[in-house]
Protein backbone atom coordinates (compact mmCIF):
# COMPACT_ATOMS: atom_id res chain seq x y z
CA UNK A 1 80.47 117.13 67.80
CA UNK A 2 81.49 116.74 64.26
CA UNK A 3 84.31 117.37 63.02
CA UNK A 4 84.79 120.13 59.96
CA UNK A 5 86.23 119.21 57.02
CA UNK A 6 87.57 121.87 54.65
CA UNK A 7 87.18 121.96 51.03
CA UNK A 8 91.00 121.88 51.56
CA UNK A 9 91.07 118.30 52.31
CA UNK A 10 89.60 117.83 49.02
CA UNK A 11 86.65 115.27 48.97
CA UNK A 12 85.72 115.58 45.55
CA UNK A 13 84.92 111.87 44.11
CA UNK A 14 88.26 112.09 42.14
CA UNK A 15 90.66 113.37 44.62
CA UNK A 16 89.82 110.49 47.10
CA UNK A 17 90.62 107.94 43.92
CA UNK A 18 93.65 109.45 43.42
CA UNK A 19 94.36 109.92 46.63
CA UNK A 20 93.88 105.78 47.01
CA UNK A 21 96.26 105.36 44.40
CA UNK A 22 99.19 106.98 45.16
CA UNK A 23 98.59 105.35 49.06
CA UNK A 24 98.92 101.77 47.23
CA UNK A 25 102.05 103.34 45.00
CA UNK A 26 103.75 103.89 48.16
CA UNK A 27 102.71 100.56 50.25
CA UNK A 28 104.14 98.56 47.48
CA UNK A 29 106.78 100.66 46.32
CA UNK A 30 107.85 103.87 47.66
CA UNK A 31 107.39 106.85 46.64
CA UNK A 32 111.12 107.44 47.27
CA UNK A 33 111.83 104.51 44.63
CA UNK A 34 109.57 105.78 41.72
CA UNK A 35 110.54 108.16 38.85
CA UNK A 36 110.84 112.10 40.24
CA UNK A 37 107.69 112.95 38.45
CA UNK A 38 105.42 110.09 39.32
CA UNK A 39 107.03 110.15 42.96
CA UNK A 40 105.97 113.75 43.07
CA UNK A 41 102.50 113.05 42.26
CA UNK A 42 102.11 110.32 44.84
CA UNK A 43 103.62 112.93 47.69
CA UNK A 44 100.26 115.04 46.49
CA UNK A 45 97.91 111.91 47.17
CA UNK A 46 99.96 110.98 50.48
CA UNK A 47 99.23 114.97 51.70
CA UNK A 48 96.01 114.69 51.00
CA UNK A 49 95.30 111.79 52.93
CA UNK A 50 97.59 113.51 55.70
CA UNK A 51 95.84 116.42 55.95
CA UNK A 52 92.04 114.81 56.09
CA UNK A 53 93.15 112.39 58.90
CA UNK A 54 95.94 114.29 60.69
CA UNK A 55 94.86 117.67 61.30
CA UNK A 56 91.76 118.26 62.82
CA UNK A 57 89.65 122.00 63.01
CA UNK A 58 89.38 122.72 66.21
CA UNK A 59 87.88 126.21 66.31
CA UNK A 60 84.03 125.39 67.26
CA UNK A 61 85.47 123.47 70.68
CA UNK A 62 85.52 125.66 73.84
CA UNK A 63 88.87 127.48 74.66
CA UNK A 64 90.49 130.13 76.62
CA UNK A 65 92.36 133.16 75.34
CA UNK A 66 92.02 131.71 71.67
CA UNK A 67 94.29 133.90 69.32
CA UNK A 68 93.18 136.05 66.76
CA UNK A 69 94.55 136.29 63.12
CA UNK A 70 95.57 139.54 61.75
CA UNK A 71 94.22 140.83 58.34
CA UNK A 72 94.96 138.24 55.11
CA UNK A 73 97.72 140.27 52.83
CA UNK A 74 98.72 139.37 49.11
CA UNK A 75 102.34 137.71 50.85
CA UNK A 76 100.47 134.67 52.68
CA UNK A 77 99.62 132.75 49.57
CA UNK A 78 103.42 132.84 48.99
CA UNK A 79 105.06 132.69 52.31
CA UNK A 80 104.20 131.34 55.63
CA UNK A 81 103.38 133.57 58.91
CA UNK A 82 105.81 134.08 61.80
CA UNK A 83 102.70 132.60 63.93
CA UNK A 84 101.95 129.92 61.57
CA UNK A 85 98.49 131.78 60.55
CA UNK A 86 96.78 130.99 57.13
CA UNK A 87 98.49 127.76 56.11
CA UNK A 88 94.95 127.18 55.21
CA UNK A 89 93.83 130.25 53.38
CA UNK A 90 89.82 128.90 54.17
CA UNK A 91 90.75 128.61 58.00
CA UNK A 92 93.37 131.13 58.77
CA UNK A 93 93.71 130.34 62.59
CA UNK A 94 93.89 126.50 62.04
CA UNK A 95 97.18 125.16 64.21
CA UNK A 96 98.67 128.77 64.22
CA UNK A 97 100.67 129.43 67.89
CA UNK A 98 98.50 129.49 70.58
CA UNK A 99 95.70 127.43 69.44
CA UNK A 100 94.00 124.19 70.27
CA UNK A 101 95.44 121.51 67.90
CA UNK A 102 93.79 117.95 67.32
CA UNK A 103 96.37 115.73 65.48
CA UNK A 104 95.86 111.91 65.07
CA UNK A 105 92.46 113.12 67.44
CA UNK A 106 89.34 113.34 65.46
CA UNK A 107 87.12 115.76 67.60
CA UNK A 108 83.55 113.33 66.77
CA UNK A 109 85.84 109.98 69.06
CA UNK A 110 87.07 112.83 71.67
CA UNK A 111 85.57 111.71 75.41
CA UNK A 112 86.17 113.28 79.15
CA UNK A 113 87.42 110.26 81.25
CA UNK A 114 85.91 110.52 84.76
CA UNK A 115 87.79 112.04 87.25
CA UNK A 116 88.33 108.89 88.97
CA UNK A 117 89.51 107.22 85.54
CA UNK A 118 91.42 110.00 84.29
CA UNK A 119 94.62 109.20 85.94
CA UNK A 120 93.93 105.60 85.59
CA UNK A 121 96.57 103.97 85.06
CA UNK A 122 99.30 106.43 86.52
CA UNK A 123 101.08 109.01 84.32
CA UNK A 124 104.52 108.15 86.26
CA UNK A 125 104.17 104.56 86.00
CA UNK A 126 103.13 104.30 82.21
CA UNK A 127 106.08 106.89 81.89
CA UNK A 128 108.50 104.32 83.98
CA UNK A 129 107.19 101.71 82.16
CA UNK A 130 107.97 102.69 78.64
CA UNK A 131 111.04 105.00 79.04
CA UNK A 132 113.12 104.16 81.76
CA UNK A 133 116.49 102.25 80.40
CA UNK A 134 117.95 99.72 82.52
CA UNK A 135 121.52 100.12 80.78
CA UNK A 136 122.86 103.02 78.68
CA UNK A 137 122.34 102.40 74.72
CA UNK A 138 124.62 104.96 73.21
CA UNK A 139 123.29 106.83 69.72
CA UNK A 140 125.41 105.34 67.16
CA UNK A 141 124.78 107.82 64.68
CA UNK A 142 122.17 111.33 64.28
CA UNK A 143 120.77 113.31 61.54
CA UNK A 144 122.04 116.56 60.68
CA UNK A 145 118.34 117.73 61.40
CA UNK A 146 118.29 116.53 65.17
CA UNK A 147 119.65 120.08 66.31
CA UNK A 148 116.63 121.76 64.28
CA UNK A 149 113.96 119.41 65.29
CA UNK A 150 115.03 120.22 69.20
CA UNK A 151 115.17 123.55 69.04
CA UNK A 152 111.08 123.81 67.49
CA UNK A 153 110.41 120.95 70.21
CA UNK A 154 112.16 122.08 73.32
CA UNK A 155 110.25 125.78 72.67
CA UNK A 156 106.55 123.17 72.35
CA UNK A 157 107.28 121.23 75.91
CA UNK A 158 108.15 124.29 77.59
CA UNK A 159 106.39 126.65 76.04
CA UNK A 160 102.79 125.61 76.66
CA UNK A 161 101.88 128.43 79.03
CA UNK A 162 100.51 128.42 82.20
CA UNK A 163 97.51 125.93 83.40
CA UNK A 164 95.00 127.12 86.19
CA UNK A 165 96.25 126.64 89.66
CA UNK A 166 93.08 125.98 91.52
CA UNK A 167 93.24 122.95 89.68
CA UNK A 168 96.49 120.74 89.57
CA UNK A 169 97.14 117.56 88.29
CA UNK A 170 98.45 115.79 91.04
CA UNK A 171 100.33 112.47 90.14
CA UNK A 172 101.77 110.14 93.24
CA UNK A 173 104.84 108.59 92.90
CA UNK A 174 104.81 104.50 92.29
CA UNK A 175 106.55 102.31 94.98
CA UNK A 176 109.08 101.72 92.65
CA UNK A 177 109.64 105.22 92.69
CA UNK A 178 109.40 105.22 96.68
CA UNK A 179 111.81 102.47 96.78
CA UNK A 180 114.81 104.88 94.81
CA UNK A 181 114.30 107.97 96.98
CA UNK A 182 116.95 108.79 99.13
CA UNK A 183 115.29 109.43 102.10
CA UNK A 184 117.95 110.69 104.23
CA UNK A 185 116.02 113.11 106.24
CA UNK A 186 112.32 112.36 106.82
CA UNK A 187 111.75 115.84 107.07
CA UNK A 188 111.04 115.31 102.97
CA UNK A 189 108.23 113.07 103.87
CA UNK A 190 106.32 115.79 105.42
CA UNK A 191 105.29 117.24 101.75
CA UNK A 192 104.33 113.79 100.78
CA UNK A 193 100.28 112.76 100.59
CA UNK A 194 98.82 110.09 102.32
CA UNK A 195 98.75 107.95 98.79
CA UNK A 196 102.89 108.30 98.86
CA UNK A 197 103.18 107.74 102.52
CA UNK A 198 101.23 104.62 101.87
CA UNK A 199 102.95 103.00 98.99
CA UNK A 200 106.41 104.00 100.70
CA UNK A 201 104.90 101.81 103.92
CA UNK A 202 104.33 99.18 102.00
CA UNK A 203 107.46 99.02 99.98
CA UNK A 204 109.38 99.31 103.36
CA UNK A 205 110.99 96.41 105.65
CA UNK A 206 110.46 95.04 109.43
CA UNK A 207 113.32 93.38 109.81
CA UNK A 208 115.05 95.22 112.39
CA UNK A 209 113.51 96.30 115.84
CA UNK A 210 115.40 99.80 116.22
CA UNK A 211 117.55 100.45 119.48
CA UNK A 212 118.03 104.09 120.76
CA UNK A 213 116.80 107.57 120.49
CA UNK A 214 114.72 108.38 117.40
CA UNK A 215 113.98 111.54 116.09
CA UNK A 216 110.02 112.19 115.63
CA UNK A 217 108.46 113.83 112.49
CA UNK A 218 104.62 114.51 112.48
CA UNK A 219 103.32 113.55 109.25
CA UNK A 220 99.80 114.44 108.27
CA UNK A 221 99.93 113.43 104.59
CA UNK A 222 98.23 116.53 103.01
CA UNK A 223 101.36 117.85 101.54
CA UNK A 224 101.82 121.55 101.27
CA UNK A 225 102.75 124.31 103.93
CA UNK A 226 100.22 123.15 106.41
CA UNK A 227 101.82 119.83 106.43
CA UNK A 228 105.04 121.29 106.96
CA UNK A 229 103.73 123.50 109.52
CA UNK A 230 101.86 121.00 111.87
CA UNK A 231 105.25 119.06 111.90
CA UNK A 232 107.52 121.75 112.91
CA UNK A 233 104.93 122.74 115.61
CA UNK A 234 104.58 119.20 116.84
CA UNK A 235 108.33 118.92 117.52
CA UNK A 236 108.90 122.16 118.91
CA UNK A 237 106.07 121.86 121.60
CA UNK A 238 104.33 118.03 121.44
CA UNK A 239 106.22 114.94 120.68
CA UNK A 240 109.90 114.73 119.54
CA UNK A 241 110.05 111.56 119.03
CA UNK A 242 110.63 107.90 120.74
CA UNK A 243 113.65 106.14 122.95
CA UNK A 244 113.57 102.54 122.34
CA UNK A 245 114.99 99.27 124.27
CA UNK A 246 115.38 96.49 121.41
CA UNK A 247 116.41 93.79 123.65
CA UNK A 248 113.35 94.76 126.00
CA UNK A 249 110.71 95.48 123.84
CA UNK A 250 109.70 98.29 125.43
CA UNK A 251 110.07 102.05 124.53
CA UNK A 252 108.85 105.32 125.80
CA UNK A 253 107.91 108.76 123.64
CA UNK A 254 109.55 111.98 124.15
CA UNK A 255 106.73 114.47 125.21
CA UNK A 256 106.77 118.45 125.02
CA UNK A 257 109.65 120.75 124.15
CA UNK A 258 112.16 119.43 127.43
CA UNK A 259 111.74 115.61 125.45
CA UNK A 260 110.17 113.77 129.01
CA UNK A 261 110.03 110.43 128.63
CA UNK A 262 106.64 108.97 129.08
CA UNK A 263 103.88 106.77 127.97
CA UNK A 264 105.59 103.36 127.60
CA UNK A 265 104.45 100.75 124.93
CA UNK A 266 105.17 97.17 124.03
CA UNK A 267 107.72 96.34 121.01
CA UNK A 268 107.26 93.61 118.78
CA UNK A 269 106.73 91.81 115.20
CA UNK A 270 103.28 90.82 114.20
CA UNK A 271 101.75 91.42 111.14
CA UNK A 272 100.38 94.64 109.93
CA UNK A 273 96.71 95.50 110.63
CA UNK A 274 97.18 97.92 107.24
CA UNK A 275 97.82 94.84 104.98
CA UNK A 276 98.72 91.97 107.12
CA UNK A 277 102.16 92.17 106.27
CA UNK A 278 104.93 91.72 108.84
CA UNK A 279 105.66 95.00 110.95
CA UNK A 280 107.09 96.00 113.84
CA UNK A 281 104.43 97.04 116.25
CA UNK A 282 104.27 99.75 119.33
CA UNK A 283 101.35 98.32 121.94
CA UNK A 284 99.99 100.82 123.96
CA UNK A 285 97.19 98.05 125.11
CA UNK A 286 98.76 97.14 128.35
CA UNK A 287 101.29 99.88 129.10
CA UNK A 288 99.33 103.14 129.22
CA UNK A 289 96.03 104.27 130.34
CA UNK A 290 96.08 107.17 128.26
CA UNK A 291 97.21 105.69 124.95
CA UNK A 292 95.59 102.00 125.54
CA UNK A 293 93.75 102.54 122.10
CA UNK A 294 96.20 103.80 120.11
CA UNK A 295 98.43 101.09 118.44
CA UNK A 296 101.53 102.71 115.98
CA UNK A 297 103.11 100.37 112.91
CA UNK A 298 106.49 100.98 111.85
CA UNK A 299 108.51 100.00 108.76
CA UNK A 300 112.26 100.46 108.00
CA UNK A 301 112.32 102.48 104.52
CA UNK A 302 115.60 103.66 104.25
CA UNK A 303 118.84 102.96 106.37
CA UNK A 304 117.93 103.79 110.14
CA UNK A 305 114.82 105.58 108.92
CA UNK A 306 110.70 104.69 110.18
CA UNK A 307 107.77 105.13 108.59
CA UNK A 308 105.13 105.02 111.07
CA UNK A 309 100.99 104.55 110.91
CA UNK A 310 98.98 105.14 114.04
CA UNK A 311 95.70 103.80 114.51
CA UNK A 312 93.18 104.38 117.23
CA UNK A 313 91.46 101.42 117.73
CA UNK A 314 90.85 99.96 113.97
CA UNK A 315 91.29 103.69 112.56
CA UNK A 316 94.38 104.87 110.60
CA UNK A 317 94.48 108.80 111.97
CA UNK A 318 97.69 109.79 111.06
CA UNK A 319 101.27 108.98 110.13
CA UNK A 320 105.02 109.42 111.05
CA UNK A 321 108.70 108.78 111.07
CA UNK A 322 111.35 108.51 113.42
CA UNK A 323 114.92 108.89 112.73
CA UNK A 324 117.21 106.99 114.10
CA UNK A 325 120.97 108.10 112.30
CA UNK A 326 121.66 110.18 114.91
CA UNK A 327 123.97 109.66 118.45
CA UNK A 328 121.94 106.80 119.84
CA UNK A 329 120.33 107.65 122.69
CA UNK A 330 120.50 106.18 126.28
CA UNK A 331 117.71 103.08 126.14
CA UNK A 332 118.93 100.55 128.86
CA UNK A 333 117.38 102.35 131.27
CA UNK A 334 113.67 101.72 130.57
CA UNK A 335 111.37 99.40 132.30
């Protein structure tokens, strides 16, 4: 789709000459530096050139609740609209509030990315990348205009309204990210998706075999209330976790709502079958007939605190964590 030009922009022959001019004024002087007349004259040419390559019509593209101008009266060729309407007498609903606004964006280059491109590279990480500070670098000096700027551009971030629900942006946090959470509690992790749960896994460490009692969380990596839900309904009546024996290598899970200890697996480093990375592994091959094709990874991401992965046979089905903060547990018993 083209984009409409304006006989405001003025493309007459002429203008576009002058317009030139006053552009190569400025480049190789200023138009701060020049007489007040002549530097007043090469403002004109610099709008011009502004205004046919910085603000783009964007009434003929598709939009929702589009705003409507009210009736032209003799005071908006002399002063300018609460609502910003008819700063172009010709196009009265150009960038006024509430409208679709193209700057720098001329609508004939605009493109839909794919789905699967669109969030290609990561909002969060290009945002980590090019504004996170490593060290404080303190303002050394401000305009007087800062505090008006902030107040028109504080009311434009948060002010944008309300996007449609049934279809949200979702962004997953980076492993760098991951890596800064404080995971205290892994009862966070249940509102994490399986993306999150998998960078965290990576990002996290085998270099401890845990010793003791350690508090199970279901994690199904959907995020949202069901997520939540299936965990607290797992611990309350299904699996509360696992009592392990370091210096054995052995460890048993704590089944139904009276924690029995049963099903016994095999403890030991090897490395991952996720990305062949070291891990601390739970065998079920040899110590259960029951659970002899399940095998569970584990990886210590925060102080005392498991992320788990449990795969039957080859097959990733779900995730979880164990916490072990708590009183440790009696372990010495286990065979």
């Amino acid at each position: 789709m083209a984009a409409r030009r304006p006989p405001t922009y003025q493309q007459s022959t002429f203008r576009r000459l002058y317009d030139s001019l006053a552009e190569l004024l400025d480049h190789r002087i200023g138009w701060h530096r020049l007489p007040v007349q002549l530097g007043l004259a090469v403002l004109g040419g610099l709008r011009d050139v502004l205004r046919r390559h910085n603000v783009y019509d964007t009434s003929a593209l598709p939009a929702m609740n589009v705003p409507t101008a009210a009736p032209a009266t003799p005071r908006v060729r002399t002063t300018r609209t609460m609502h910003s309407t008819y700063t172009d007498l010709n196009e009265p609903r150009r960038s006024m509030a509430g409208s679709p606004f193209g700057r720098n964006d001329p609508i004939d280059r605009r493109y839909q990315d794919p789905p699967s491109e669109f969030m290609q590279p990561s909002k969060r990480e290009v945002s980590r990348a090019l504004l996170t500070r490593d060290q404080f670098i303190p303002a050394t000096s401000a305009s007087a205009l800062l505090a008006v700027w902030l107040q028109f551009m504080i009311k434009g971030w948060f002010g944008r309204g309300t996007g449609p629900k049934d279809r949200p942006w979702e962004i997953p946090l980076t492993e760098d990210d991951l890596a800064r959470a404080d995971i205290s509690d892994p009862a966070i992790l249940t509102g994490a998706t399986r993306a999150e749960l998998a960078a965290l896994f990576r990002a996290g460490t085998a270099k401890t075999i845990p010793n003791g009692r350690g508090r199970g969380t279901v994690l199904l990596g959907t995020g949202g209330l069901l997520a939540r839900l299936a965990a607290l309904v797992a611990y309350a009546l299904l699996w509360r976790g696992k009592v392990v024996n370091a210096q054995k290598g052995r460890l048993k899970n704590l089944i139904s709502a009276f924690s029995v200890e049963a099903i016994a697996a095999e403890v030991y480093k090897q490395e991952s079958w996720y990305d062949e990375k070291p891990c601390i592994v739970l065998d079920y091959s040899k110590t259960s007939l029951v659970a002899r094709m399940i095998r569970d990874e584990i990886r210590e991401i925060a102080p005392g605190i498991y992320l788990g992965l449990v795969f039957w046979g080859k097959r990733h089905l779900l995730d979880f964590a164990l916490d072990f903060t708590g009183p440790v547990g009696a372990a010495e018993g286990l065979l």
